[in-house]
C-alpha atoms as a PDB file:
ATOM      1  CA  UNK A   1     -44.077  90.250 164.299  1.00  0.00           C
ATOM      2  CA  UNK A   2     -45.086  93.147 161.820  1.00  0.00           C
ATOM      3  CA  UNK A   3     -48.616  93.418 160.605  1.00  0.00           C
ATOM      4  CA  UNK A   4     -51.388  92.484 161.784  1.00  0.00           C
ATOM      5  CA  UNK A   5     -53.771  89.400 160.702  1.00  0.00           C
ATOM      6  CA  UNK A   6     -57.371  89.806 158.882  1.00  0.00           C
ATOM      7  CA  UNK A   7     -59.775  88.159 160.701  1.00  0.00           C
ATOM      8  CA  UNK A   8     -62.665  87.219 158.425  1.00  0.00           C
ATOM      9  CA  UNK A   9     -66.287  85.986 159.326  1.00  0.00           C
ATOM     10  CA  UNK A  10     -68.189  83.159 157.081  1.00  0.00           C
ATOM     11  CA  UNK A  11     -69.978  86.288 155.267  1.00  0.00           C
ATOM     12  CA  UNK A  12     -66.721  88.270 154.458  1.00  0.00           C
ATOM     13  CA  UNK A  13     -63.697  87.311 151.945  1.00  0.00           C
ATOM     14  CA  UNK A  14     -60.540  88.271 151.925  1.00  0.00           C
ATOM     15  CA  UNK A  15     -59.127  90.009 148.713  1.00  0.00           C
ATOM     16  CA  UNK A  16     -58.766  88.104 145.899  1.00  0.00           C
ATOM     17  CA  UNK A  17     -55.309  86.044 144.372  1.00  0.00           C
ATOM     18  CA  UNK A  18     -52.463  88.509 143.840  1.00  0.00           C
ATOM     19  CA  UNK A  19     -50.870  87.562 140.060  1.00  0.00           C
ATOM     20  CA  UNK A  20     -47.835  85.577 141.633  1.00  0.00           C
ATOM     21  CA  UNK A  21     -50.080  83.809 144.235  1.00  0.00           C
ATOM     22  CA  UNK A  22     -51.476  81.517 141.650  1.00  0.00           C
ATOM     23  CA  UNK A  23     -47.976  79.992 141.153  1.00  0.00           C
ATOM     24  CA  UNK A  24     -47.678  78.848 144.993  1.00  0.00           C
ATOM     25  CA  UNK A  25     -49.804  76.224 146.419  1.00  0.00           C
ATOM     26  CA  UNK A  26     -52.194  76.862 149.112  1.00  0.00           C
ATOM     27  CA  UNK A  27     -51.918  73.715 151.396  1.00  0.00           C
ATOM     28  CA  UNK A  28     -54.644  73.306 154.061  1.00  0.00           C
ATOM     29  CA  UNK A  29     -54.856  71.101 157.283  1.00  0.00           C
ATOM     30  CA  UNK A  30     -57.776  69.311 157.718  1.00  0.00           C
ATOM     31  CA  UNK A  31     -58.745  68.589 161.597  1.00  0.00           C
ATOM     32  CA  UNK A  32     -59.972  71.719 163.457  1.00  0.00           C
ATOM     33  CA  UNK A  33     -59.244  74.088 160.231  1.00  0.00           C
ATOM     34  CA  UNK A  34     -61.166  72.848 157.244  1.00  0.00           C
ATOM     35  CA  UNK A  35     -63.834  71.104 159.621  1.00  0.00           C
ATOM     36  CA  UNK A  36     -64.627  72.214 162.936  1.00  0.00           C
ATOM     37  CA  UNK A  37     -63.760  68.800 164.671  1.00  0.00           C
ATOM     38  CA  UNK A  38     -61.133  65.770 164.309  1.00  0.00           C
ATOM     39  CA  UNK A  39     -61.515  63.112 162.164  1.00  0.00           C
ATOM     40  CA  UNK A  40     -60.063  60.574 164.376  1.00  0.00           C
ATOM     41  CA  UNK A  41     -62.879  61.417 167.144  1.00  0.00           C
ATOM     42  CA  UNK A  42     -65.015  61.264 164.478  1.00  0.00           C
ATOM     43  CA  UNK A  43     -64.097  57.662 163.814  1.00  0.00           C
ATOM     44  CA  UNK A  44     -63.571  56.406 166.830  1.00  0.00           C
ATOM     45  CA  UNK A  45     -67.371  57.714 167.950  1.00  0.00           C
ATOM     46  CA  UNK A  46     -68.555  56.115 164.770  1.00  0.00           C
ATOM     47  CA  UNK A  47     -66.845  52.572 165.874  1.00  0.00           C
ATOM     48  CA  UNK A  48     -68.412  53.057 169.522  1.00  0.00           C
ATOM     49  CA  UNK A  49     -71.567  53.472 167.825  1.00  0.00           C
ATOM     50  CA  UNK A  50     -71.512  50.544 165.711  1.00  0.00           C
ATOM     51  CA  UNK A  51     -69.143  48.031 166.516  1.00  0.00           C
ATOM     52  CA  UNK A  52     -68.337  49.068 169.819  1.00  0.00           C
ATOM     53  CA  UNK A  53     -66.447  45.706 170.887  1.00  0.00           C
ATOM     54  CA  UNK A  54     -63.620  46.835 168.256  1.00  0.00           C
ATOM     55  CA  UNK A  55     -62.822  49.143 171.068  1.00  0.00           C
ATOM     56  CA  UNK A  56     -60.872  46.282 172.994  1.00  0.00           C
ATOM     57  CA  UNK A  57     -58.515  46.491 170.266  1.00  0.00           C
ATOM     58  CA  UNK A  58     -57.656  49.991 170.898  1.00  0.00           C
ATOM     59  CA  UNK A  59     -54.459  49.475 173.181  1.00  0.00           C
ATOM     60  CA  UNK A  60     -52.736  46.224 170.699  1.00  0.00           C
ATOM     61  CA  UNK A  61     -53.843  49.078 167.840  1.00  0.00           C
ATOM     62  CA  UNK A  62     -51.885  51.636 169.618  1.00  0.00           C
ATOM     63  CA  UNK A  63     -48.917  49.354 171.186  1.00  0.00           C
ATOM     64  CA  UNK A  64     -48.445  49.624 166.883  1.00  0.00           C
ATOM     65  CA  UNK A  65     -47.901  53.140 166.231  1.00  0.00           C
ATOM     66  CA  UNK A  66     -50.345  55.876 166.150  1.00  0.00           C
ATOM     67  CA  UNK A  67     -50.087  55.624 162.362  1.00  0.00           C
ATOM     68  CA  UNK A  68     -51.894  52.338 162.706  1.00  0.00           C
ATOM     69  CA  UNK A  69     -54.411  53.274 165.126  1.00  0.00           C
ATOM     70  CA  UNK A  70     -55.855  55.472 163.353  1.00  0.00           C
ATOM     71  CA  UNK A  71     -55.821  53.116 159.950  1.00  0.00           C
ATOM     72  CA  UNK A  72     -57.152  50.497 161.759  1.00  0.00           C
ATOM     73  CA  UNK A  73     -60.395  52.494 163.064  1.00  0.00           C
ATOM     74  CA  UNK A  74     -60.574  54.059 159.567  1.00  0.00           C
ATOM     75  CA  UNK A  75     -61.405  50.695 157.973  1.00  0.00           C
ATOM     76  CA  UNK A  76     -63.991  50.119 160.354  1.00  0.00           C
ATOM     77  CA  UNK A  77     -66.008  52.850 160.911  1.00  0.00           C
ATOM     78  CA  UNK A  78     -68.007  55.196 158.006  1.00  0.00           C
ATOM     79  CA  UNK A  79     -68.705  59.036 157.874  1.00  0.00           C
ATOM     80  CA  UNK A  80     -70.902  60.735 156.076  1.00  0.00           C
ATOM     81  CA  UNK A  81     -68.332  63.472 154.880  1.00  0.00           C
ATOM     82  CA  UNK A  82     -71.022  65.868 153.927  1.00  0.00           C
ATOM     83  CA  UNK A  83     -72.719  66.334 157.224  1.00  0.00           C
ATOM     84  CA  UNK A  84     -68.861  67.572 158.656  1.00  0.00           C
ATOM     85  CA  UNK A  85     -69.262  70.694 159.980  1.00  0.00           C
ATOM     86  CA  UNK A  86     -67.283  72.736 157.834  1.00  0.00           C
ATOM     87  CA  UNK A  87     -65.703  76.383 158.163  1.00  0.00           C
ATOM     88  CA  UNK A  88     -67.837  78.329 155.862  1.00  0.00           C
ATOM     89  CA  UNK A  89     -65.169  81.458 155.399  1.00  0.00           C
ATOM     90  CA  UNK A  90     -62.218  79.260 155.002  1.00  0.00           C
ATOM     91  CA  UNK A  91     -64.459  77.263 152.520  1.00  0.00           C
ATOM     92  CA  UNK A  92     -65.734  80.377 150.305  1.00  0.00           C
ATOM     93  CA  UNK A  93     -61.613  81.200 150.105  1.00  0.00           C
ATOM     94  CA  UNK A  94     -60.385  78.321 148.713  1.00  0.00           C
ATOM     95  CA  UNK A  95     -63.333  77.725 146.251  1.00  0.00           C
ATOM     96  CA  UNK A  96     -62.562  81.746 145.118  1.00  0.00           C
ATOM     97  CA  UNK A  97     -58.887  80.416 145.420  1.00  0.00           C
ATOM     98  CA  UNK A  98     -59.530  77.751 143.027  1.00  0.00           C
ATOM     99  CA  UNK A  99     -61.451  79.291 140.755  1.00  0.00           C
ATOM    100  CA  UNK A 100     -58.441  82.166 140.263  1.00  0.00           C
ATOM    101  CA  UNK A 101     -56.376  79.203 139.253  1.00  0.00           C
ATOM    102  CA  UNK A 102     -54.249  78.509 142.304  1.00  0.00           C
ATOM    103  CA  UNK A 103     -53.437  74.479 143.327  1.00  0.00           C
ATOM    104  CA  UNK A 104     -54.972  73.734 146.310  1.00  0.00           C
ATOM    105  CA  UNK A 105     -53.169  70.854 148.660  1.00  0.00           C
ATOM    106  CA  UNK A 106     -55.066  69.227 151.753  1.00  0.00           C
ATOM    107  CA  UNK A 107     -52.159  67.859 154.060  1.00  0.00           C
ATOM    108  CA  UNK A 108     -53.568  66.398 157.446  1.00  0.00           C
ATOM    109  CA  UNK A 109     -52.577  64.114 160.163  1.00  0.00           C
ATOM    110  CA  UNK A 110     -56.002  62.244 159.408  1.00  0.00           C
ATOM    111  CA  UNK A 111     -56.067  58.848 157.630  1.00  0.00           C
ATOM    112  CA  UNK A 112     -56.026  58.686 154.138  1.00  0.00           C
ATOM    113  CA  UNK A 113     -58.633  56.914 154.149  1.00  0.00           C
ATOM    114  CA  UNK A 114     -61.045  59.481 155.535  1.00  0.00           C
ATOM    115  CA  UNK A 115     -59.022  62.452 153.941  1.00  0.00           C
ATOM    116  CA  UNK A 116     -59.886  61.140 150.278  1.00  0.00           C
ATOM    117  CA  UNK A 117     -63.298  61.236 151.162  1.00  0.00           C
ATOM    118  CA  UNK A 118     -63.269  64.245 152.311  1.00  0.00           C
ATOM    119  CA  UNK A 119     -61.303  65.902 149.639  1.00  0.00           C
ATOM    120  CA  UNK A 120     -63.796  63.400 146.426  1.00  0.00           C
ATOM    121  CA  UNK A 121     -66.804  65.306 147.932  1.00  0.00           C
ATOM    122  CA  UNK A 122     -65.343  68.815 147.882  1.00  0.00           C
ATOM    123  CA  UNK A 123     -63.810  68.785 144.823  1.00  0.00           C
ATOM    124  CA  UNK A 124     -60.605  71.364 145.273  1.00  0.00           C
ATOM    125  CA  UNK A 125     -57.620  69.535 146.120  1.00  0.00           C
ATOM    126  CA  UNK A 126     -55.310  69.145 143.752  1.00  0.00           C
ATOM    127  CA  UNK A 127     -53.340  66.434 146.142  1.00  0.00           C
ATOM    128  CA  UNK A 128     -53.796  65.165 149.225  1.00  0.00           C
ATOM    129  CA  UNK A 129     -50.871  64.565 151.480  1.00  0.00           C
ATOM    130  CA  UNK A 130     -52.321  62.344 154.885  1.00  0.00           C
ATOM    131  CA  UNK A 131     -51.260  59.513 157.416  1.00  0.00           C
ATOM    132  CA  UNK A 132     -51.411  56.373 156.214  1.00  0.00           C
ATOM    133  CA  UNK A 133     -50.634  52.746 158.318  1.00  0.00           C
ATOM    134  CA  UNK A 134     -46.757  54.126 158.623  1.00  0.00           C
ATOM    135  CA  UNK A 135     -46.729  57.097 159.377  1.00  0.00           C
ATOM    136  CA  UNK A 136     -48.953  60.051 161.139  1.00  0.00           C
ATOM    137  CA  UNK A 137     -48.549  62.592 158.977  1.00  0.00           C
ATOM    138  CA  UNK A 138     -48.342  65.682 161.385  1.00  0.00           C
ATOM    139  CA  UNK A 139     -46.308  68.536 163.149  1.00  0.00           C
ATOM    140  CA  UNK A 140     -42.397  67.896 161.453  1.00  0.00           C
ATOM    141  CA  UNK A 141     -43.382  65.045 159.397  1.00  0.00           C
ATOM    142  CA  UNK A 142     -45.638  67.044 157.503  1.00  0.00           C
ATOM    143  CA  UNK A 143     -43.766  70.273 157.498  1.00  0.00           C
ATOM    144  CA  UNK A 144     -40.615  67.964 156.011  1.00  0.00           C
ATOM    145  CA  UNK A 145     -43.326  66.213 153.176  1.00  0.00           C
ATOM    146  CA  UNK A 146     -44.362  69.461 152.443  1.00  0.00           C
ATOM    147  CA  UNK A 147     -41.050  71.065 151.939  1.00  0.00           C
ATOM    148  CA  UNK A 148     -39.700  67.955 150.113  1.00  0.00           C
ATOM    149  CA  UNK A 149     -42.311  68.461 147.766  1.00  0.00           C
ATOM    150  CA  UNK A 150     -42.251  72.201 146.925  1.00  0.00           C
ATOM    151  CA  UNK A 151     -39.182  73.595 148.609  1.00  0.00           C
ATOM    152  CA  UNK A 152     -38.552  76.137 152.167  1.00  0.00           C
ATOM    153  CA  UNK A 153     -40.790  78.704 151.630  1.00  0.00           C
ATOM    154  CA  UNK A 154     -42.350  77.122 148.722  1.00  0.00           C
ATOM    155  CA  UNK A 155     -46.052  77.230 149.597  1.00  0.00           C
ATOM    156  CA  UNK A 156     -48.493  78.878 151.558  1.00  0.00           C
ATOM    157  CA  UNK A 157     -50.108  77.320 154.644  1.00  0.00           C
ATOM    158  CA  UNK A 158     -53.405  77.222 156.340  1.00  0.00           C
ATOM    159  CA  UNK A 159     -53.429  75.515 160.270  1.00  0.00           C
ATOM    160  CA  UNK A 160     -55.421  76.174 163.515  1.00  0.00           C
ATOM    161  CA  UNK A 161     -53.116  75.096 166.419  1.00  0.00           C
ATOM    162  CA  UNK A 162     -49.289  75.505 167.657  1.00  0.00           C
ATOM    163  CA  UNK A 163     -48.608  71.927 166.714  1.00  0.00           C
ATOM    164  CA  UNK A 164     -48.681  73.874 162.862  1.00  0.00           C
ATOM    165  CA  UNK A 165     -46.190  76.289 163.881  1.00  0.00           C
ATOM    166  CA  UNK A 166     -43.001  74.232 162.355  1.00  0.00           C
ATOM    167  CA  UNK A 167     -44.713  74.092 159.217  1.00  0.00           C
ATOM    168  CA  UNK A 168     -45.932  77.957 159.472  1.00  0.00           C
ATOM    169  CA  UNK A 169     -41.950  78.390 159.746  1.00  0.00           C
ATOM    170  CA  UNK A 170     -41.243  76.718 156.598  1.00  0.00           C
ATOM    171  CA  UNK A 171     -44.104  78.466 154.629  1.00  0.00           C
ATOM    172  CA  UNK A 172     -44.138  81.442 152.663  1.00  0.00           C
ATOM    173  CA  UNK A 173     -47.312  82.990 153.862  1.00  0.00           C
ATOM    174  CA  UNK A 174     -49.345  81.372 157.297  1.00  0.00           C
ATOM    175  CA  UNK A 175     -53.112  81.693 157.657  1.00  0.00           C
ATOM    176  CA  UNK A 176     -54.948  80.407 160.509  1.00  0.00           C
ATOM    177  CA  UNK A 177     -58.312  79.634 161.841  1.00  0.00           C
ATOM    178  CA  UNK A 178     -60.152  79.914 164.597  1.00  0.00           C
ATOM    179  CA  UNK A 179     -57.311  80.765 166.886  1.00  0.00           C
ATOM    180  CA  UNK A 180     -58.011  81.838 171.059  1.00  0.00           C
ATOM    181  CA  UNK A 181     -56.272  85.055 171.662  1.00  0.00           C
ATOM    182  CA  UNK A 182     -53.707  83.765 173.871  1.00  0.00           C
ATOM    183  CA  UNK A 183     -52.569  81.145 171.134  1.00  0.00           C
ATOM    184  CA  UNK A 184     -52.735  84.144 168.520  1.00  0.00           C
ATOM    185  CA  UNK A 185     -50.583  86.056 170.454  1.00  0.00           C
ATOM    186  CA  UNK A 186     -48.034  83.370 170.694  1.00  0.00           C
ATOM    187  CA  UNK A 187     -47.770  82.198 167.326  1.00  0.00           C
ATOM    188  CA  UNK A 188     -47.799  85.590 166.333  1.00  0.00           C
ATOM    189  CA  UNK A 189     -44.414  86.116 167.966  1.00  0.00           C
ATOM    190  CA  UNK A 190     -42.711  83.342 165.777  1.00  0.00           C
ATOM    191  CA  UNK A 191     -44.770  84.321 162.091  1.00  0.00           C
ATOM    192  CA  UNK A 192     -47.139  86.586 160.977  1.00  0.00           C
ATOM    193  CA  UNK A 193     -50.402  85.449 159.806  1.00  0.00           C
ATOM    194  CA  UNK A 194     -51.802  87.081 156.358  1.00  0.00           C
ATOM    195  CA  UNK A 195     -55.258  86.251 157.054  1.00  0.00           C
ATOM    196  CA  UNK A 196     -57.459  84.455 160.475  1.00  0.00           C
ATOM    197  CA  UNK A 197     -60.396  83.060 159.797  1.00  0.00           C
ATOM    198  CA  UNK A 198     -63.462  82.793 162.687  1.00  0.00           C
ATOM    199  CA  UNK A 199     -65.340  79.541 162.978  1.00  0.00           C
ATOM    200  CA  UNK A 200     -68.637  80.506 165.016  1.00  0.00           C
ATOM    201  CA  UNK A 201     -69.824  77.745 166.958  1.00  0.00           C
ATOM    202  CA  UNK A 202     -66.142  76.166 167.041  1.00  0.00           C
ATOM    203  CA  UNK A 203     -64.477  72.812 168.163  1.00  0.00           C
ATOM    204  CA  UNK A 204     -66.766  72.358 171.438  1.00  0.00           C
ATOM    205  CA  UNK A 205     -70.288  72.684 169.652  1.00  0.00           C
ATOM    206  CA  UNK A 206     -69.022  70.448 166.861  1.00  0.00           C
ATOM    207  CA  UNK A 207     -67.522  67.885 168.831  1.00  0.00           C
ATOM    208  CA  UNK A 208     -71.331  67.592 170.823  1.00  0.00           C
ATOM    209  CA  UNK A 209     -73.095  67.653 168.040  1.00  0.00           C
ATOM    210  CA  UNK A 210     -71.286  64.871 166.983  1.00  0.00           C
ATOM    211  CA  UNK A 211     -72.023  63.231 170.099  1.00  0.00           C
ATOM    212  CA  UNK A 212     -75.504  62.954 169.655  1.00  0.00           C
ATOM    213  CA  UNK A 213     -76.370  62.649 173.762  1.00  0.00           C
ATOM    214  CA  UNK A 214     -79.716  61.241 173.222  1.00  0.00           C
ATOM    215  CA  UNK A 215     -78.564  58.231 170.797  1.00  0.00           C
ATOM    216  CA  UNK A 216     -76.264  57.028 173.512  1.00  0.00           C
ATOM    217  CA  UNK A 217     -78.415  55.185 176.083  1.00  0.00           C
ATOM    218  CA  UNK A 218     -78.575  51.953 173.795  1.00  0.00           C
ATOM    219  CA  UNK A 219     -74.842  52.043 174.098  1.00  0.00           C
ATOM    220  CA  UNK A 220     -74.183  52.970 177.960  1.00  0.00           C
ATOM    221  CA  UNK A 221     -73.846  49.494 179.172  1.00  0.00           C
ATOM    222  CA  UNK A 222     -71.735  48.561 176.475  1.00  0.00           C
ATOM    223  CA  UNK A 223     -69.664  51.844 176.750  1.00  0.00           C
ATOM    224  CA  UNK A 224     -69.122  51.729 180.265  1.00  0.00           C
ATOM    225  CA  UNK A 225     -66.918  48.798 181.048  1.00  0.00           C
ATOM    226  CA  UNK A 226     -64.771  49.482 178.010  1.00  0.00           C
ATOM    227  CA  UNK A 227     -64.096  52.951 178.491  1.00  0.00           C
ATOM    228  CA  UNK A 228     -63.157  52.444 182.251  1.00  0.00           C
ATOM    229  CA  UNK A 229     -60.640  49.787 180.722  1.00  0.00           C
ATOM    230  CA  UNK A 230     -59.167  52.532 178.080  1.00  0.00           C
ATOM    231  CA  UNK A 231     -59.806  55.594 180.122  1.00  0.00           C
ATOM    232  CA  UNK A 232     -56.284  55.544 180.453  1.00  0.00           C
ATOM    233  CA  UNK A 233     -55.326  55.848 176.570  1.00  0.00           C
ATOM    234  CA  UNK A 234     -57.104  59.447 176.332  1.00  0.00           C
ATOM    235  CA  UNK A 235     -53.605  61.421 176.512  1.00  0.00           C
ATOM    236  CA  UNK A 236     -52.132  59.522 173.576  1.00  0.00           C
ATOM    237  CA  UNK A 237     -55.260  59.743 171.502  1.00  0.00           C
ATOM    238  CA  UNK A 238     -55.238  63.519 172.013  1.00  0.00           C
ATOM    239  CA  UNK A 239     -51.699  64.302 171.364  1.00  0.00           C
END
């Protein structure tokens, strides 16, 4: 593609709003772009941690849909959405974004659930688009809510993975975040990305900080047996 993506660091912006950008929404994805980690991990840790027994119901909760596994372990599980480690850069943009007058939309494969949280204790999003106990909101399902809702081309999008890349097709403008160089490269050969955004520290230091190693002995022999009995439903948890 033509052009060539900014890459900006939490201490650097990029430009401010151009006039006609503050009549097209900015939607942003939530898991691994607005946060550093995946609110469904997030949950499910959260139910290992305190009701760890729930996790027997994982397989009848996924035999359901995926839409319903993840509302299921969203009623039962709490985060404290304001220790989430956030992307700083992406963070300072929207908040200049919103101040310039633009409408900011979070649209994520997360439960709604958890995504209104989120969203309440940020205080940008104008609407928030996100799975609820029918249907996972993510790759074409969200790229055809979003376009239903403000046309082809219609809106500017922010993502972080190739799973995005339908709705980067359907977008007027892409930005991304925190993308490896070999999955740069390739999405950069469908679209072109206006702006990239670096998340020091990304997905892997987030995901063991949430982990918390040294609160986990009080758990192993609970842990154990159940994860050897679910080790199997990894794959579809991940996808």
């Amino acid at each position: 593609m033509d052009g060539l993506a900014h890459s900006y660091r939490p201490d650097e912006l990029p430009e401010r709003t151009a006039a006609n950008d503050a009549d097209v929404p900015l939607v942003v994805d939530l898991d691994g772009t607005l946060i550093k980690t995946d609110l469904l991990f997030e949950s499910l840790l959260s139910l290992v941690k305190r009701r760890p027994l729930w996790l027997l119901m994982l397989p009848f909760w996924l035999l359901a849909g995926k839409a319903v596994l993840k509302r299921e372990i969203a009623r039962r599980t709490q985060i404290d959405v304001r220790l989430l480690p956030y992307n700083e850069a992406l963070l300072e943009y929207l908040r200049a974004q919103r101040q310039s007058g633009r409408r900011l939309v979070l649209a994520t494969g997360a439960d709604a659930l958890l995504a209104r949280d989120v969203a309440d204790y940020l205080g940008l999003f104008d609407t928030v688009h996100a799975s609820d106990a029918d249907n996972s909101l993510t790759g074409v399902r969200k790229r055809d809510r979003l376009v239903a809702c403000h046309g082809q081309g219609g809106f500017d999008y922010v993502g972080n993975e190739l799973r995005d890349l339908a709705i980067w097709r359907a977008a007027r403008r892409c930005h991304a975040v925190a993308l490896g160089r070999r999955l740069r490269g390739r999405i950069e050969r469908s679209v072109s990305l206006q702006n990239h955004f670096e998340a020091p520290g990304g997905v892997v230091r987030a995901l063991l900080r949430a982990l918390r190693p040294h609160q986990w002995s009080k758990n192993l022999l609970v842990l154990v047996p159940v994860l050897a009995a679910h080790i199997s439903l990894a794959p579809t948890l991940l996808g």
